[in-house]
C-alpha atoms as a PDB file:
ATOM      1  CA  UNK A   1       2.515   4.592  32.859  1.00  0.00           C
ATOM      2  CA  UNK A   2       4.373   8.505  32.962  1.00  0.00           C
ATOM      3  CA  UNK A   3       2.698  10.741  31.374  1.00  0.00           C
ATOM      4  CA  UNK A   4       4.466  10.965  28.411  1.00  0.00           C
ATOM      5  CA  UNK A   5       3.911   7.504  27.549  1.00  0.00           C
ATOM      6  CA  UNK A   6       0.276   7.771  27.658  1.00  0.00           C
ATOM      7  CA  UNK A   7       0.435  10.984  25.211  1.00  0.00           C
ATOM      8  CA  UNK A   8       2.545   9.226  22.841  1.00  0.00           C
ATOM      9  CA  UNK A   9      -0.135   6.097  23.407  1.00  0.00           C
ATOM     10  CA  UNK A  10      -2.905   8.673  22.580  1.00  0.00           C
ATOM     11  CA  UNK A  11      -0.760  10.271  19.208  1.00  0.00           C
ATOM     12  CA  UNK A  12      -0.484   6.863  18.236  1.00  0.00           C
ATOM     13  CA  UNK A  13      -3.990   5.515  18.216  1.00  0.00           C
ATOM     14  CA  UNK A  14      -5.431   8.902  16.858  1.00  0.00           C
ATOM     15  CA  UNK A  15      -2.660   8.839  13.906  1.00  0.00           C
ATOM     16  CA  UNK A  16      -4.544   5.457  12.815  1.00  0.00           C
ATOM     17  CA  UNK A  17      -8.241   6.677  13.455  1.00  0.00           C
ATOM     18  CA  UNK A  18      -8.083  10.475  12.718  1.00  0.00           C
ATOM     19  CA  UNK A  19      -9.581  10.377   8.861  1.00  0.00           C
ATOM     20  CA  UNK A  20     -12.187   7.874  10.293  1.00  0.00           C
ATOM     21  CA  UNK A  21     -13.149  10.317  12.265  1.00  0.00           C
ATOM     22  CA  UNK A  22     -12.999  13.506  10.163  1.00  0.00           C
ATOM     23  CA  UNK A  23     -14.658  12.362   7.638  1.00  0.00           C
ATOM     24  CA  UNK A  24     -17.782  10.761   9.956  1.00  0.00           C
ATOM     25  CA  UNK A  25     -17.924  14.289  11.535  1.00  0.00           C
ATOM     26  CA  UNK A  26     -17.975  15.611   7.873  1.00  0.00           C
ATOM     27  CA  UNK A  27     -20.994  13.003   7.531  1.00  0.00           C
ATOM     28  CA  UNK A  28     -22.582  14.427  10.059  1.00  0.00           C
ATOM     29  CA  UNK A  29     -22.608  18.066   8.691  1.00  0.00           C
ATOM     30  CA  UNK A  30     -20.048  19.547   6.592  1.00  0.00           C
ATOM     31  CA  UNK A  31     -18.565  22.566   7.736  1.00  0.00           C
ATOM     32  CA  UNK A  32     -15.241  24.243   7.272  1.00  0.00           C
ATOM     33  CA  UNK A  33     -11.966  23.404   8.702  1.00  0.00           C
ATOM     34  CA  UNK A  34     -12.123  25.732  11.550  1.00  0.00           C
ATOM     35  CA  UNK A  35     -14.855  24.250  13.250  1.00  0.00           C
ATOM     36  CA  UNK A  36     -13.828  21.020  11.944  1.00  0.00           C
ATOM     37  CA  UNK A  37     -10.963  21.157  14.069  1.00  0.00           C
ATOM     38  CA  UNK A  38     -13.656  23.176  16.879  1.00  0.00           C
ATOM     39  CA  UNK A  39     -16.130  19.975  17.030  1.00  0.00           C
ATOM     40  CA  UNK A  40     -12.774  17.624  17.408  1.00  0.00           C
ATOM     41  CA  UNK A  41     -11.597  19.048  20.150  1.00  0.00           C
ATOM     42  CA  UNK A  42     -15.103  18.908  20.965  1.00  0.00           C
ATOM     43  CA  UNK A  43     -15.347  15.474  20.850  1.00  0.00           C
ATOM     44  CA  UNK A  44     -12.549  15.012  22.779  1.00  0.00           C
ATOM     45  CA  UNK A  45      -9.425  15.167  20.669  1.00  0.00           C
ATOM     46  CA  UNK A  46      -8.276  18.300  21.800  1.00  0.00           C
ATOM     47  CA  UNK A  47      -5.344  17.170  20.850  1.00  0.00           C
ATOM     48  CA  UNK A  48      -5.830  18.361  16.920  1.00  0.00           C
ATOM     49  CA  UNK A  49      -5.008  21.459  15.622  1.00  0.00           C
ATOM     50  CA  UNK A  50      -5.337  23.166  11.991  1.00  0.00           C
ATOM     51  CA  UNK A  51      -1.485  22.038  10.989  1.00  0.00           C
ATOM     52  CA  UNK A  52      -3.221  18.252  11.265  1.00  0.00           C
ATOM     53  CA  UNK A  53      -6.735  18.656   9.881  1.00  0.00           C
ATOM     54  CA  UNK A  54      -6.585  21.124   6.859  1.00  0.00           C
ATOM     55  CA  UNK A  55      -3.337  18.920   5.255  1.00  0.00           C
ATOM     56  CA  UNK A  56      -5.630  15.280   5.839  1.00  0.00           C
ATOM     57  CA  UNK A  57      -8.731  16.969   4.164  1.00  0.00           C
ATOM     58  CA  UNK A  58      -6.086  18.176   1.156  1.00  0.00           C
ATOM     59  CA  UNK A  59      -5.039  14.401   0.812  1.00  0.00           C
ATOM     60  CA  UNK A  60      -9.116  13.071   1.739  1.00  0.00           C
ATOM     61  CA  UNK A  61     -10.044  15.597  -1.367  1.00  0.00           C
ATOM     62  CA  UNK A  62      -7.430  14.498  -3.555  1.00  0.00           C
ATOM     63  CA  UNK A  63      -8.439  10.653  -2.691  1.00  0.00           C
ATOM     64  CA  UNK A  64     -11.850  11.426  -4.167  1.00  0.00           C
ATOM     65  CA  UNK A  65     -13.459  11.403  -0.455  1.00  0.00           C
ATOM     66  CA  UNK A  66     -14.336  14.898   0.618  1.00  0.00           C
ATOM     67  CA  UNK A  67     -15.395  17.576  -1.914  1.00  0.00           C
ATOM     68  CA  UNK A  68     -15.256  21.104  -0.959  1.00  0.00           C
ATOM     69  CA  UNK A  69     -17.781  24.318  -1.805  1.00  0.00           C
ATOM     70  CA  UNK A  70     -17.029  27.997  -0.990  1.00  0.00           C
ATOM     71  CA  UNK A  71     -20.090  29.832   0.643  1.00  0.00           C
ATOM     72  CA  UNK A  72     -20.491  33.051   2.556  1.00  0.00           C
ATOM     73  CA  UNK A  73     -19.464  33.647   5.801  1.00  0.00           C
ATOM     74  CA  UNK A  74     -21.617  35.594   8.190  1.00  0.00           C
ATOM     75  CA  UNK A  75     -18.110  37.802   9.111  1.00  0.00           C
ATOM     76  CA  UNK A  76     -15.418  38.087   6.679  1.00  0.00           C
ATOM     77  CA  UNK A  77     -14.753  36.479   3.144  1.00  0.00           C
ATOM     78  CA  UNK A  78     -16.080  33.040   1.658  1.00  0.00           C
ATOM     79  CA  UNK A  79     -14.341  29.866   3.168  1.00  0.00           C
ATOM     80  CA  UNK A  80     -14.747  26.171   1.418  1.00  0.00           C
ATOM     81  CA  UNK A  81     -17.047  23.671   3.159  1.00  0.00           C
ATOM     82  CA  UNK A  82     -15.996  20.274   2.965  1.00  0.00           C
ATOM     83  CA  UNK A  83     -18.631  17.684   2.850  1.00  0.00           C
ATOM     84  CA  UNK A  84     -18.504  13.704   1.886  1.00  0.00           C
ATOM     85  CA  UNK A  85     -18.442  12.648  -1.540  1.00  0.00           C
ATOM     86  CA  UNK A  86     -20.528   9.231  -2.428  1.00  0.00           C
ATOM     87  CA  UNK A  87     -17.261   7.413  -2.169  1.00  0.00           C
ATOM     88  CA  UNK A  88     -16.312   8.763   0.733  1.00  0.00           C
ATOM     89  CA  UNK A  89     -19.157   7.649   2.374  1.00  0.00           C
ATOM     90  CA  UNK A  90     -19.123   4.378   0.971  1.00  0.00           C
ATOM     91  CA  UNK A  91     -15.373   4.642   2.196  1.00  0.00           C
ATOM     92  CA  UNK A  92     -16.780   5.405   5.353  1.00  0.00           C
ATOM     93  CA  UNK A  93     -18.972   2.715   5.875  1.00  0.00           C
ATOM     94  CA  UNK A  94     -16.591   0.173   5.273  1.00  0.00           C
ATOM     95  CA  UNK A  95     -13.985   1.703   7.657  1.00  0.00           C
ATOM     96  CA  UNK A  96     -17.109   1.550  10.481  1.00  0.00           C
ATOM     97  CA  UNK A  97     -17.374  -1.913   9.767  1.00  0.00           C
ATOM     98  CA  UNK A  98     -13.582  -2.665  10.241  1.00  0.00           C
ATOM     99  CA  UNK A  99     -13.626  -0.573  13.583  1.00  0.00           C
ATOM    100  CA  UNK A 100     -15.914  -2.448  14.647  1.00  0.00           C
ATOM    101  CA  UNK A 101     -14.517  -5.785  14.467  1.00  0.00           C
ATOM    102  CA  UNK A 102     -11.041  -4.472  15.463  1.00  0.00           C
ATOM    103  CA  UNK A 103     -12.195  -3.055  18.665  1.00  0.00           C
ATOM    104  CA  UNK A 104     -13.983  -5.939  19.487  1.00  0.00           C
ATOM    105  CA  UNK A 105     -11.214  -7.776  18.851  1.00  0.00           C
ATOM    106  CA  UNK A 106      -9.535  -5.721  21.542  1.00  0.00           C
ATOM    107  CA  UNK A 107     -11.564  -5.705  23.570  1.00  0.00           C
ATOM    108  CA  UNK A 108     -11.638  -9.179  23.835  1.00  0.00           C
ATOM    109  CA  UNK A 109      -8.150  -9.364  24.147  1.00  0.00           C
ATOM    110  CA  UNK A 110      -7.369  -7.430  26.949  1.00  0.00           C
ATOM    111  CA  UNK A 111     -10.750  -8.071  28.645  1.00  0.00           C
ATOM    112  CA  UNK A 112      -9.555 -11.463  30.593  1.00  0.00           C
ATOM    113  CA  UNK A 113      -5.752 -10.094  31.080  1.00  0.00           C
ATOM    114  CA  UNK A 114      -4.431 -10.741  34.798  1.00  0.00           C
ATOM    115  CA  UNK A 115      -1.435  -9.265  35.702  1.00  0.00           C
ATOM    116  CA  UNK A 116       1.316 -12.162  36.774  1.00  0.00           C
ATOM    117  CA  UNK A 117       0.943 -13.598  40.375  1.00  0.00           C
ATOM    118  CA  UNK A 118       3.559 -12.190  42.709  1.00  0.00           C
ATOM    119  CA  UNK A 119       5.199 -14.854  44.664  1.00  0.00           C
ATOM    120  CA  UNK A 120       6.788 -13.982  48.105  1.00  0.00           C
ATOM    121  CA  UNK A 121       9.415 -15.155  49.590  1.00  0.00           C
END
């Protein structure tokens, strides 16, 4: 596989998993988008930058599942916090439960696949 079909592999899966992922983060400790975006890259999706997080965690606060707080900031002026709502976490748990099974699904899947026998002539 080039290179650039394994990055577009990557974009794709993320695209389907990113919010999942956000918000469990979020679950974790809420924090602000900066190091939101800080403890993704983190975690290994280095891939995601600020244009990507802060417009999912407009539409996650507009579905009801994130609610955000301004505090203080050691250097320089307030900045909101985002942190789970109730029904975000409730969200949240059902979206672990469907990973879950869907990787396993997977997983099973591709777990017994044998590339074709070359014959030779």
């Amino acid at each position: 596989m080039a290179p650039d079909d394994e990055a577009d592999r990557q974009t794709q899966l993320l695209r389907g998993t990113l919010d999942m992922c956000m918000l469990a983060l979020l679950a974790k400790e809420p924090v602000h988008g900066y190091e939101l975006v800080r403890r993704l890259n983190l975690a290994g999706l280095d891939a995601v930058g600020y244009g990507t997080v802060y417009p999912l965690l407009t539409r996650m606060r507009r579905l009801g599942l994130v609610a955000d707080q301004m505090e203080d900031s050691p250097a320089g002026p307030p900045r909101k916090v985002y942190a789970p709502t109730v029904e975000g976490r409730r969200v949240l748990a059902g979206w672990r439960r469907q990973w879950d099974a869907f990787v396993e699904t997977i997983n099973a899947t591709v777990a017994d696949a044998q590339p074709p026998a070359t014959t030779r002539r």
